[in-house]
N, C-alpha and C. Protein backbone atom coordinates (compact mmCIF):
# COMPACT_ATOMS: atom_id res chain seq x y z
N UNK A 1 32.75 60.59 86.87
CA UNK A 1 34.12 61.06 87.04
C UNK A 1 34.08 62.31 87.91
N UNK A 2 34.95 62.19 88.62
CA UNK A 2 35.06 63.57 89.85
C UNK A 2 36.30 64.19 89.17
N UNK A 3 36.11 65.47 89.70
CA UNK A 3 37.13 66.40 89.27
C UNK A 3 38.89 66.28 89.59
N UNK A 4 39.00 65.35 90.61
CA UNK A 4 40.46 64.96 90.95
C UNK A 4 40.55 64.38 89.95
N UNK A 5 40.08 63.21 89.25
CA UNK A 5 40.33 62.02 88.01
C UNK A 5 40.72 62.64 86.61
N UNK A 6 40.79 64.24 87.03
CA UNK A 6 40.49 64.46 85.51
C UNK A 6 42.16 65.01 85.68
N UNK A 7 42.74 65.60 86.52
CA UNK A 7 44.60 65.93 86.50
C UNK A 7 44.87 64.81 87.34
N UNK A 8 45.47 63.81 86.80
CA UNK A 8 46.56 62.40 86.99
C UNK A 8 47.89 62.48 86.11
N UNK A 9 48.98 61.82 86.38
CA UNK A 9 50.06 61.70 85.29
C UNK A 9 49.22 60.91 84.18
N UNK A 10 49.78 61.59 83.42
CA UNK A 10 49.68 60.13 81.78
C UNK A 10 50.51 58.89 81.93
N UNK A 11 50.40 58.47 81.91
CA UNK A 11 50.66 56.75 82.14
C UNK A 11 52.18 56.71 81.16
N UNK A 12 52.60 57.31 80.14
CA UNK A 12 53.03 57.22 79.27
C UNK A 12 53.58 58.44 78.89
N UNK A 13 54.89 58.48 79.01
CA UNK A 13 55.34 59.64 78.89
C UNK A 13 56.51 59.77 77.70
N UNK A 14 56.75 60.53 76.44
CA UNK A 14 58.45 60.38 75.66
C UNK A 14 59.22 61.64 75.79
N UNK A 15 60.02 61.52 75.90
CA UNK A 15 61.18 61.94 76.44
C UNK A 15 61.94 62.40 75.11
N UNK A 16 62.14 63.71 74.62
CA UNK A 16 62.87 64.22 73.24
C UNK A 16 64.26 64.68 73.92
N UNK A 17 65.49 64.28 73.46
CA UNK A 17 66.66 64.98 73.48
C UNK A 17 67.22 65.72 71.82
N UNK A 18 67.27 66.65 72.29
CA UNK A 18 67.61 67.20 70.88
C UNK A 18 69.19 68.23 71.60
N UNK A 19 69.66 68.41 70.26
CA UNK A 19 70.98 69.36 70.23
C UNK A 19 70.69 70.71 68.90
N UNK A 20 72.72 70.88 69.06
CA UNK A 20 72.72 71.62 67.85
C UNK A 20 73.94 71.63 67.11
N UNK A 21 74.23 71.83 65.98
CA UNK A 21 75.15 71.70 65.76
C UNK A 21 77.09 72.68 66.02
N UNK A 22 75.61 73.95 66.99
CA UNK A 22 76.93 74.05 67.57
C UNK A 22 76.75 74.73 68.93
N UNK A 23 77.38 75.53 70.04
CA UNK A 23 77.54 75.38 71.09
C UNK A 23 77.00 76.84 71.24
N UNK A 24 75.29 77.97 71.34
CA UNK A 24 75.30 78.86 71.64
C UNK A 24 75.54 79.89 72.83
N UNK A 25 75.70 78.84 73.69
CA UNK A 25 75.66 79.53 75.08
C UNK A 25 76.58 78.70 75.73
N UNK A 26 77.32 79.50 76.67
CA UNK A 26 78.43 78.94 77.78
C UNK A 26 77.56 77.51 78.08
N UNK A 27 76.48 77.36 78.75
CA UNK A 27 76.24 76.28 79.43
C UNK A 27 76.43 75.82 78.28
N UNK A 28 76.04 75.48 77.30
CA UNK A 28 76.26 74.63 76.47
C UNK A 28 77.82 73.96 76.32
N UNK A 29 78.79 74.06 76.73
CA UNK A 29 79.89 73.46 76.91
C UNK A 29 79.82 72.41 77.76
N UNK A 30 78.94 72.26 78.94
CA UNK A 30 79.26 71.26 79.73
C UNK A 30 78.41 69.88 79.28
N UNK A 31 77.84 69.54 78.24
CA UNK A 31 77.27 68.74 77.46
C UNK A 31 77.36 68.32 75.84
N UNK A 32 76.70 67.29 75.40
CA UNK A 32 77.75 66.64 74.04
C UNK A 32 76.74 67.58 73.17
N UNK A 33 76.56 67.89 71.65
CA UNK A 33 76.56 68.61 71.11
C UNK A 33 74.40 68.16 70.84
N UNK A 34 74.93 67.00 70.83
CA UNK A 34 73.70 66.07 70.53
C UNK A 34 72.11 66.01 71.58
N UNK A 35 73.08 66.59 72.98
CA UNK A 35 72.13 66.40 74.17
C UNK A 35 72.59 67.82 75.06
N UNK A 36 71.86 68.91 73.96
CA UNK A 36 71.59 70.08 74.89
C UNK A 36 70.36 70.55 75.51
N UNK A 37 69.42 70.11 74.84
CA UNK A 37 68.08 70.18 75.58
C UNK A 37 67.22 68.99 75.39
N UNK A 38 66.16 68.57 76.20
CA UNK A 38 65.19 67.73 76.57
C UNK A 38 63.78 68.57 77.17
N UNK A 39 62.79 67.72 76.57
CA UNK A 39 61.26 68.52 76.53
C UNK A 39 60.67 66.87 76.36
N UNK A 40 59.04 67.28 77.20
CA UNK A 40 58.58 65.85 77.34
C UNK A 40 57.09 66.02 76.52
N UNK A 41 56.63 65.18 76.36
CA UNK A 41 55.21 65.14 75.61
C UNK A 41 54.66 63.40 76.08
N UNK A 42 53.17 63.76 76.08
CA UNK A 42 52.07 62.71 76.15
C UNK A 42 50.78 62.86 75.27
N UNK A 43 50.28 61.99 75.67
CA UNK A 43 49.22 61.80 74.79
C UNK A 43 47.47 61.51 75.74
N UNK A 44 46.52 62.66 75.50
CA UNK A 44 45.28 62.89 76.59
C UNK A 44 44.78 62.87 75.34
N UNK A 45 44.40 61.37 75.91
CA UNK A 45 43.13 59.74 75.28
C UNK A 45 41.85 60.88 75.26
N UNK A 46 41.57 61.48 76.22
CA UNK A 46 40.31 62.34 76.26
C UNK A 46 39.99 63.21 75.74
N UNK A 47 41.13 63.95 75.25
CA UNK A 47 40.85 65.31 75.18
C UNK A 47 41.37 64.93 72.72
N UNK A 48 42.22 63.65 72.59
CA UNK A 48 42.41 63.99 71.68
C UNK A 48 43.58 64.20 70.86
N UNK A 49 44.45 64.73 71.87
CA UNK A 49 45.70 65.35 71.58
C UNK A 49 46.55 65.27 72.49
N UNK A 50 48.14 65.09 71.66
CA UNK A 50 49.27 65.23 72.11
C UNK A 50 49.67 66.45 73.35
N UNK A 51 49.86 66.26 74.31
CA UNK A 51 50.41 67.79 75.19
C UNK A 51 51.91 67.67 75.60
N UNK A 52 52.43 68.57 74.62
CA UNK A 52 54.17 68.95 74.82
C UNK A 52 54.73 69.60 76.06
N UNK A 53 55.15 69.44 76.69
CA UNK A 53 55.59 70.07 78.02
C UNK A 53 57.36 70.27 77.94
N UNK A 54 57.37 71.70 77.59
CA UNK A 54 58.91 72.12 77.22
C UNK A 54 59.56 73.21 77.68
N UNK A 55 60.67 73.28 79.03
CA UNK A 55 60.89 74.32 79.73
C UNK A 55 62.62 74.61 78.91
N UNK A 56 62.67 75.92 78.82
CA UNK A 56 63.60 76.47 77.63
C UNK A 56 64.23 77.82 78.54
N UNK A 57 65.07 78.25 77.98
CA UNK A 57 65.53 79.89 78.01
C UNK A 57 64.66 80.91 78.08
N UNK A 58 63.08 80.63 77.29
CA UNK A 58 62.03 81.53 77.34
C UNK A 58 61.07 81.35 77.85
N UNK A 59 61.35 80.97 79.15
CA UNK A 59 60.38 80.32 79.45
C UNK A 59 59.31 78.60 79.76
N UNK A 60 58.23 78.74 80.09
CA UNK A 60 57.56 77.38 79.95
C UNK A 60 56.36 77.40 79.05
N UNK A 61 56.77 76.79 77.81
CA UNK A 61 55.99 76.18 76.50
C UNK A 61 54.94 75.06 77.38
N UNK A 62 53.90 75.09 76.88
CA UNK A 62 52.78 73.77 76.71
C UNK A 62 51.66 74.16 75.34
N UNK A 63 51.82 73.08 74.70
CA UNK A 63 50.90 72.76 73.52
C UNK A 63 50.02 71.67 73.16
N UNK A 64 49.22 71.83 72.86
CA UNK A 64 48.43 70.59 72.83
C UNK A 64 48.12 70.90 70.84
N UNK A 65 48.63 69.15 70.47
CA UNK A 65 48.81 69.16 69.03
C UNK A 65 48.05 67.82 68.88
N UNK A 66 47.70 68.13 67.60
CA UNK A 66 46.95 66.77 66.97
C UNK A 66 47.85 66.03 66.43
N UNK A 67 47.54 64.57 66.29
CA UNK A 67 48.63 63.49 65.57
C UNK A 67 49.25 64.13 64.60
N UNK A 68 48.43 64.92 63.41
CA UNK A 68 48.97 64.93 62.50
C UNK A 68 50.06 65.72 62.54
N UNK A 69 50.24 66.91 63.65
CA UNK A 69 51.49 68.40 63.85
C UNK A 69 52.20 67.70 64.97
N UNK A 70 51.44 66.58 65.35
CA UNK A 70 53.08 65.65 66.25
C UNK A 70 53.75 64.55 65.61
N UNK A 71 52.91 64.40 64.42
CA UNK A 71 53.99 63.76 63.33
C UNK A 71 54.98 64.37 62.73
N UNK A 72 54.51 65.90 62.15
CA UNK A 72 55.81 66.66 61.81
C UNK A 72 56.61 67.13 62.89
N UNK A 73 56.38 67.25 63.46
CA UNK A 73 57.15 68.14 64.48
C UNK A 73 58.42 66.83 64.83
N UNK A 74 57.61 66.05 65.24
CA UNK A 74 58.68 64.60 65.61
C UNK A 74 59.69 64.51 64.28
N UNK A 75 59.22 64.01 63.46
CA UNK A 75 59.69 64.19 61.86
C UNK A 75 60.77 64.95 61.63
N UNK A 76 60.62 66.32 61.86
CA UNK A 76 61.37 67.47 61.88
C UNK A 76 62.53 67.34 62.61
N UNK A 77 62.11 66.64 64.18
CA UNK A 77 63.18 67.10 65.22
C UNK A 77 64.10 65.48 64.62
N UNK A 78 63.24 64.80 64.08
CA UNK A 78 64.40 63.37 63.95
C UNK A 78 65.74 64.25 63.11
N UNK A 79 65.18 64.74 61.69
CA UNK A 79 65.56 65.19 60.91
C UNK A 79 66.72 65.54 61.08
N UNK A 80 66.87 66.31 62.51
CA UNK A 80 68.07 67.42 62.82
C UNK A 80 68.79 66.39 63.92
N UNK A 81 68.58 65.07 64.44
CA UNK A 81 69.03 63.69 64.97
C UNK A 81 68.54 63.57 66.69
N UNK A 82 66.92 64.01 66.95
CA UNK A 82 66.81 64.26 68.03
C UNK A 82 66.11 62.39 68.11
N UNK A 83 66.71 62.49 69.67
CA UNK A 83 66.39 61.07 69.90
C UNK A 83 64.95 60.64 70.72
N UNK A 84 64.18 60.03 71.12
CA UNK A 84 63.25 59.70 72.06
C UNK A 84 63.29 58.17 72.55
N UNK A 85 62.79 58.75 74.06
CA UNK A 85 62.43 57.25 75.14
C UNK A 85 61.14 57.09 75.50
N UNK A 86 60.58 56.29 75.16
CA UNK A 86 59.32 56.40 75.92
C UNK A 86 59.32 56.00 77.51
N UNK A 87 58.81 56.34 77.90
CA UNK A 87 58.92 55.79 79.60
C UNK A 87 57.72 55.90 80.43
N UNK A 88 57.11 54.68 81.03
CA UNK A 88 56.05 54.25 81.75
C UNK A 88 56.14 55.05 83.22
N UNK A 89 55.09 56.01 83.25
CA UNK A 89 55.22 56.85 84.31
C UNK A 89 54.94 55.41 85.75
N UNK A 90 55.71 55.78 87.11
CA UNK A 90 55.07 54.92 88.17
C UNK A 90 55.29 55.60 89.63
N UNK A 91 54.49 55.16 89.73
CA UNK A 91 54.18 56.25 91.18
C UNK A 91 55.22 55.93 92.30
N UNK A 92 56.28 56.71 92.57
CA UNK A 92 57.21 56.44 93.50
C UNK A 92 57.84 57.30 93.83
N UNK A 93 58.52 57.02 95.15
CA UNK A 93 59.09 58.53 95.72
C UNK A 93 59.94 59.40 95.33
N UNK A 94 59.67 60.49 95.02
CA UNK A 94 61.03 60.86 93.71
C UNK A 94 61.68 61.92 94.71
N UNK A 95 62.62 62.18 94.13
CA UNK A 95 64.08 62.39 95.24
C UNK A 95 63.41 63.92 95.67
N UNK A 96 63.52 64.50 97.05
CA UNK A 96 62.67 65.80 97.80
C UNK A 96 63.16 66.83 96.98
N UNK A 97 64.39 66.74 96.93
CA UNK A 97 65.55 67.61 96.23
C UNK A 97 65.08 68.73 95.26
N UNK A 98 64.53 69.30 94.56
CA UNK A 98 64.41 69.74 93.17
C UNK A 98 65.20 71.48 93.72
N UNK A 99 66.39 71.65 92.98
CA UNK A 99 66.78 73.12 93.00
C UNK A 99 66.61 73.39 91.31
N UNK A 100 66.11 74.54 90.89
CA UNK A 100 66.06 74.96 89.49
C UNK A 100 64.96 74.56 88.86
N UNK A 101 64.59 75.27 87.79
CA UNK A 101 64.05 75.13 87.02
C UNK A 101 64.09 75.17 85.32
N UNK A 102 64.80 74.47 85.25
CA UNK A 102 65.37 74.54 83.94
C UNK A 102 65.25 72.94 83.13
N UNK A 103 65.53 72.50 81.81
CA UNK A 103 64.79 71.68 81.14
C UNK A 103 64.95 70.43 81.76
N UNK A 104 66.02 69.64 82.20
CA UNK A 104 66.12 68.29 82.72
C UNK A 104 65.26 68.31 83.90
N UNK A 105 65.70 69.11 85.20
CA UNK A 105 64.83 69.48 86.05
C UNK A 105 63.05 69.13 85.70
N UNK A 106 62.81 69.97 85.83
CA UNK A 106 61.34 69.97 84.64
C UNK A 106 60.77 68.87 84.20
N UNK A 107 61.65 68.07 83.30
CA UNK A 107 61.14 66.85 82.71
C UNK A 107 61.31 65.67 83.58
N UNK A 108 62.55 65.52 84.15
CA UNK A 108 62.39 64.37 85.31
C UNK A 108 61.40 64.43 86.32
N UNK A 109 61.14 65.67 87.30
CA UNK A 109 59.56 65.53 87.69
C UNK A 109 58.81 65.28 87.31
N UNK A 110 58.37 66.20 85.71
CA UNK A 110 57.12 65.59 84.90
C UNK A 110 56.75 64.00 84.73
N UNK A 111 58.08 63.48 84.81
CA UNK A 111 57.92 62.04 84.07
C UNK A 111 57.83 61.19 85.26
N UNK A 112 57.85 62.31 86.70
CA UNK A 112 58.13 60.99 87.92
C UNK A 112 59.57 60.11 87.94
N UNK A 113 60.40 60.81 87.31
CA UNK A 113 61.40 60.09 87.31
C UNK A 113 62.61 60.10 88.60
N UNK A 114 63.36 59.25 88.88
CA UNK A 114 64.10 59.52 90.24
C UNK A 114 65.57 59.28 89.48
N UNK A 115 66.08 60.71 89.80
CA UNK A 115 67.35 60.92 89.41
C UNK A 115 67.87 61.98 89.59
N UNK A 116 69.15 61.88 89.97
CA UNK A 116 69.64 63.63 90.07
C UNK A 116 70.31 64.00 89.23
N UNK A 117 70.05 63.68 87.87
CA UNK A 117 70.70 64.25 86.36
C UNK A 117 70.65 65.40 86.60
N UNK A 118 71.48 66.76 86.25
CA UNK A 118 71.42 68.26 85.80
C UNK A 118 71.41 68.39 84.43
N UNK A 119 72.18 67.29 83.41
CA UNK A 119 72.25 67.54 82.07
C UNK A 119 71.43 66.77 81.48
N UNK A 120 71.19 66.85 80.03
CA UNK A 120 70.13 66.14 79.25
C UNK A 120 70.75 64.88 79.03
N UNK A 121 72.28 64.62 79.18
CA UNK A 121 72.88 63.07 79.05
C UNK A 121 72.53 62.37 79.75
N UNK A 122 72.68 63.13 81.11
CA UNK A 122 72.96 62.31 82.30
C UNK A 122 71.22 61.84 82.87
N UNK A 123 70.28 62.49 82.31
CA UNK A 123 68.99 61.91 82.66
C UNK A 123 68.57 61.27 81.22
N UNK A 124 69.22 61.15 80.16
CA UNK A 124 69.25 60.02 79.30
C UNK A 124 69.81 58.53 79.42
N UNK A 125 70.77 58.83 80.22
CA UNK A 125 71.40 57.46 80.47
C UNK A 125 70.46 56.55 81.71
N UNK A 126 70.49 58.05 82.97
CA UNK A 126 69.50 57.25 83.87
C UNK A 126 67.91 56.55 83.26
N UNK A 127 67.62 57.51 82.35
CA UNK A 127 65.93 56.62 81.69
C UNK A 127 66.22 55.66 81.68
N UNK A 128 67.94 55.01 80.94
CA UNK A 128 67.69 54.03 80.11
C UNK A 128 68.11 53.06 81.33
N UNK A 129 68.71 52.93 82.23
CA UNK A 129 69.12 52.16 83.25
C UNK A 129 67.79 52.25 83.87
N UNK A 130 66.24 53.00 84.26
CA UNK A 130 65.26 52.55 84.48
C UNK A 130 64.33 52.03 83.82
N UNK A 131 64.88 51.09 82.59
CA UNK A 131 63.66 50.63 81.72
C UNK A 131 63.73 51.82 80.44
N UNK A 132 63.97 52.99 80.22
CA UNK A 132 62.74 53.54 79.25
C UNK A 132 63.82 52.30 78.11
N UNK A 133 62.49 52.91 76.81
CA UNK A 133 62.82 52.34 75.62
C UNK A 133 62.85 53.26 74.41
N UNK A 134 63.81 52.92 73.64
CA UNK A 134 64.24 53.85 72.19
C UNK A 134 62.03 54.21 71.68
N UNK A 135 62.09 55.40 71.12
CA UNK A 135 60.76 54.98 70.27
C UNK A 135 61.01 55.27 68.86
N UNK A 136 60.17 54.14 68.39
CA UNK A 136 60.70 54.57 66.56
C UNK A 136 60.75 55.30 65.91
């Protein structure tokens, strides 16, 4: 194995939309209560562990968790009615465009995805019009 082989996309990418139950910040008005933020996570066969990739208000989060703290954590976020897609990363031209850096942004590159969603709906709906699928 050469050192390029070792940073590739994960093949396999899920997609968390989570909300809140209520509206803390202005931006938060221009979206449903349910789909205010989105954060992506995979799974590195090699290394073991889950790696969360989650761009927020504070910043850019990355964690790398074992099954067992990405079972709760998932668990947790169902709990509060956060949804997931899984979606098959594929190598294709994704739109030149990127202004911002903020969570949809963020995760549609991560995932290789081609879309010009700004909100966490609107790159929920596009997953689902490219294939992704509900995960259980």
């Amino acid at each position: 194995m050469n050192a390029a082989d070792m940073i590739t996309p994960s093949p396999t990418w899920y997609v968390m939309f989570s909300g809140d139950t209520k509206r803390r910040n202005l931006i938060d008005w221009i979206s449903p209560l349910d789909f205010l933020h989105v954060n992506t996570f995979c799974y590195d066969a090699r290394a073991g562990r889950w790696l969360i990739y989650d761009v927020n208000r504070g910043g850019v989060a990355l964690k790398a968790a074992t099954s067992e703290e990405m079972d709760m954590w998932i668990g947790a976020m169902r709990s509060v009615g956060a949804r997931i897609l899984k979606v098959e990363w594929k190598e294709r031209q994704r739109i030149p465009l990127q202004i911002g850096m903020w969570c949809v942004v963020a995760v549609r590159y991560a995932i290789g995805c081609k879309s010009l969603a700004i909100r966490p709906i609107g790159l929920y709906r596009d997953l689902l019009k490219q294939g992704a699928q509900a995960f259980p």
